[in-house]
Protein backbone atom coordinates (compact mmCIF):
# COMPACT_ATOMS: atom_id res chain seq x y z
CA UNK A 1 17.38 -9.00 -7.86
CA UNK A 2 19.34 -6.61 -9.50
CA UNK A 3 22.80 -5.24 -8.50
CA UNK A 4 23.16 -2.35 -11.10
CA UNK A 5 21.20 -0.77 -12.93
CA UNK A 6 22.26 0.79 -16.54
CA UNK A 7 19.59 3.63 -17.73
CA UNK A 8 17.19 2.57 -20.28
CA UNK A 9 17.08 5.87 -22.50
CA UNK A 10 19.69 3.80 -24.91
CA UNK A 11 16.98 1.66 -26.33
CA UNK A 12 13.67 1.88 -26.54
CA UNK A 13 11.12 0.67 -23.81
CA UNK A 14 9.14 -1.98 -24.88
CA UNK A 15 6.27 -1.25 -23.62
CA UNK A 16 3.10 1.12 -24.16
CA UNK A 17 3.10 4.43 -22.03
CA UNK A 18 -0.65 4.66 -20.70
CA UNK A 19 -2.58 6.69 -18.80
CA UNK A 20 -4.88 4.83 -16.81
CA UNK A 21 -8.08 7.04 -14.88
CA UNK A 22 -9.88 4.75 -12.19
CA UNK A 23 -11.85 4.61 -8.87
CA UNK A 24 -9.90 3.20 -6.14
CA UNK A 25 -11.29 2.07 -2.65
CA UNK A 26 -12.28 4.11 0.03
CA UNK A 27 -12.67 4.05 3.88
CA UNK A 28 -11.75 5.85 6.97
CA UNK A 29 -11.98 5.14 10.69
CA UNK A 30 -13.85 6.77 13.81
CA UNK A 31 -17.33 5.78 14.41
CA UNK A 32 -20.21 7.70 12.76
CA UNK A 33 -24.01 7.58 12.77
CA UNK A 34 -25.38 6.64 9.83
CA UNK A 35 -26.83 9.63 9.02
CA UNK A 36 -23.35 11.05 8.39
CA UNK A 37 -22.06 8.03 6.70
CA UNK A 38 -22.17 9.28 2.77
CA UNK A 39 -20.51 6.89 -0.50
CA UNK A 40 -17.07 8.38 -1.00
CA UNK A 41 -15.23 7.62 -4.65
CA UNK A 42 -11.49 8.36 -5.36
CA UNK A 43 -10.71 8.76 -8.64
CA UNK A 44 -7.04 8.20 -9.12
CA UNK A 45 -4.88 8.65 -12.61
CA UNK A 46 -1.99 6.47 -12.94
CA UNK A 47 0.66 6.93 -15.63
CA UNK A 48 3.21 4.51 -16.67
CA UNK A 49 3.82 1.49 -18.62
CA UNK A 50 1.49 -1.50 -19.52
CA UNK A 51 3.50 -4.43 -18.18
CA UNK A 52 0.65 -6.88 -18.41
CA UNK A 53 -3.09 -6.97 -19.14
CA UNK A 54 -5.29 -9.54 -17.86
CA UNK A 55 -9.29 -9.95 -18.63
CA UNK A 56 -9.27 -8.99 -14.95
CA UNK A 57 -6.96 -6.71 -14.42
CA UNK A 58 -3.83 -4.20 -15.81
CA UNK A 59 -0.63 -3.87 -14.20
CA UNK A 60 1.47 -1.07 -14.80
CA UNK A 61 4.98 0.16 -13.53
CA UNK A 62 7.36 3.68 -13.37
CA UNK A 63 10.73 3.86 -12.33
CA UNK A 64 12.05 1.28 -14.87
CA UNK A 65 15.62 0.33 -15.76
CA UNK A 66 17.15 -2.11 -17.65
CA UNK A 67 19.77 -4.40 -16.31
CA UNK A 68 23.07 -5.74 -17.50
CA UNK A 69 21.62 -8.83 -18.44
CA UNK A 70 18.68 -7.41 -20.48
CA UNK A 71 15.85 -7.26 -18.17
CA UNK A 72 13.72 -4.77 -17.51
CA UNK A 73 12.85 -3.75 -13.40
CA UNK A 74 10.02 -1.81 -12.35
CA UNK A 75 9.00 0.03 -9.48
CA UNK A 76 5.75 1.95 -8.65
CA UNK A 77 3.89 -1.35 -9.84
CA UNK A 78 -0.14 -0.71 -9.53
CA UNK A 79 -2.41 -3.64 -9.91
CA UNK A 80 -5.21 -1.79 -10.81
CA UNK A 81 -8.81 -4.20 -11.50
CA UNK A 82 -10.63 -3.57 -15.11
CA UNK A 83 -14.31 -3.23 -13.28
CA UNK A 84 -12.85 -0.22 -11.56
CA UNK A 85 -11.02 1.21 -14.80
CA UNK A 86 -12.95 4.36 -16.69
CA UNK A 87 -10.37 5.21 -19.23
CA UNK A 88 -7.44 3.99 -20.70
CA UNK A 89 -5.25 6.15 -23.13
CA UNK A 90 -2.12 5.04 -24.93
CA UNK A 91 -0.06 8.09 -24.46
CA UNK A 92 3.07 6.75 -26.58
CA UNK A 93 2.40 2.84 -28.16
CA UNK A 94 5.54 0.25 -27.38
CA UNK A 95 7.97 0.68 -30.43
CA UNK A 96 7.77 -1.92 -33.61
CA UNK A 97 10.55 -4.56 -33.67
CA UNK A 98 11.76 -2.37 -36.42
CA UNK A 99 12.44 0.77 -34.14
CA UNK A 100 14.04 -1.40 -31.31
CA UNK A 101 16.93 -2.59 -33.95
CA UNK A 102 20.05 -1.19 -33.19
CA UNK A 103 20.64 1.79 -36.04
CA UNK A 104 23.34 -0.33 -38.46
CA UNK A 105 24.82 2.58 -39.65
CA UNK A 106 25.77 3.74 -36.10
C-alpha cells in the first residue's frame, strides 16, 4: 500500500479517459403485491480511466496518483459487466509512448 502519494499531473496518465453509460441493478425492500411490483432500470454514467478490459467486463478507476516508486493507485474502482454496458466513449485516448517521454530539451 502506498505511504505517499506524489500528484500525477507531471506525466501523463497512461490510460484512456472513458465515459462509460450502463444499467446497473435494482431492488428495494418492503413487501408489495404484485400488482405494484413494476421492472425498474438505473442507468448510471461512470467517468474515469480504463484500467482493464475483459471480454466480460471493464474496470475503471478516479482518484489516481502515482507513487514514488512508479505505480499508479486508484480509487473509485467500478467493475462494471459488458452485457450491461450501452455506450462507451473515449473522452481523451492514453498518450503514445512518444508523448509519455520526458521533453529532452527540458
Amino acid at each position: 500500500m502506498a505511504k505517499t502519494g506524489k500528484p500525477v499531473p507531471d506525466k501523463p496518465i497512461p490510460y484512456d479517459l472513458v465515459r462509460i453509460v450502463w444499467l446497473d441493478a435494482s431492488g428495494d425492500t418492503g413487501f408489495k403485491p404484485v400488482s405494484e411490483i413494476k421492472e425498474e432500470r438505473t442507468k448510471v454514467t461512470t467517468v474515469g480511466f480504463l484500467i482493464h478490459k475483459t471480454r466480460d467486463h471493464y474496470l475503471t478507476g478516479g482518484s489516481v496518483f502515482r507513487e514514488t516508486d512508479g505505480e499508479y493507485y486508484f480509487g473509485d474502482r467500478n467493475h462494471i459487466p459488458r452485457a450491461m454496458v450501452k455506450e462507451l466513449t473515449v473522452i481523451a485516448a492514453k498518450p503514445s509512448r512518444k508523448q509519455q517521454a520526458p521533453n529532452a530539451s527540458s
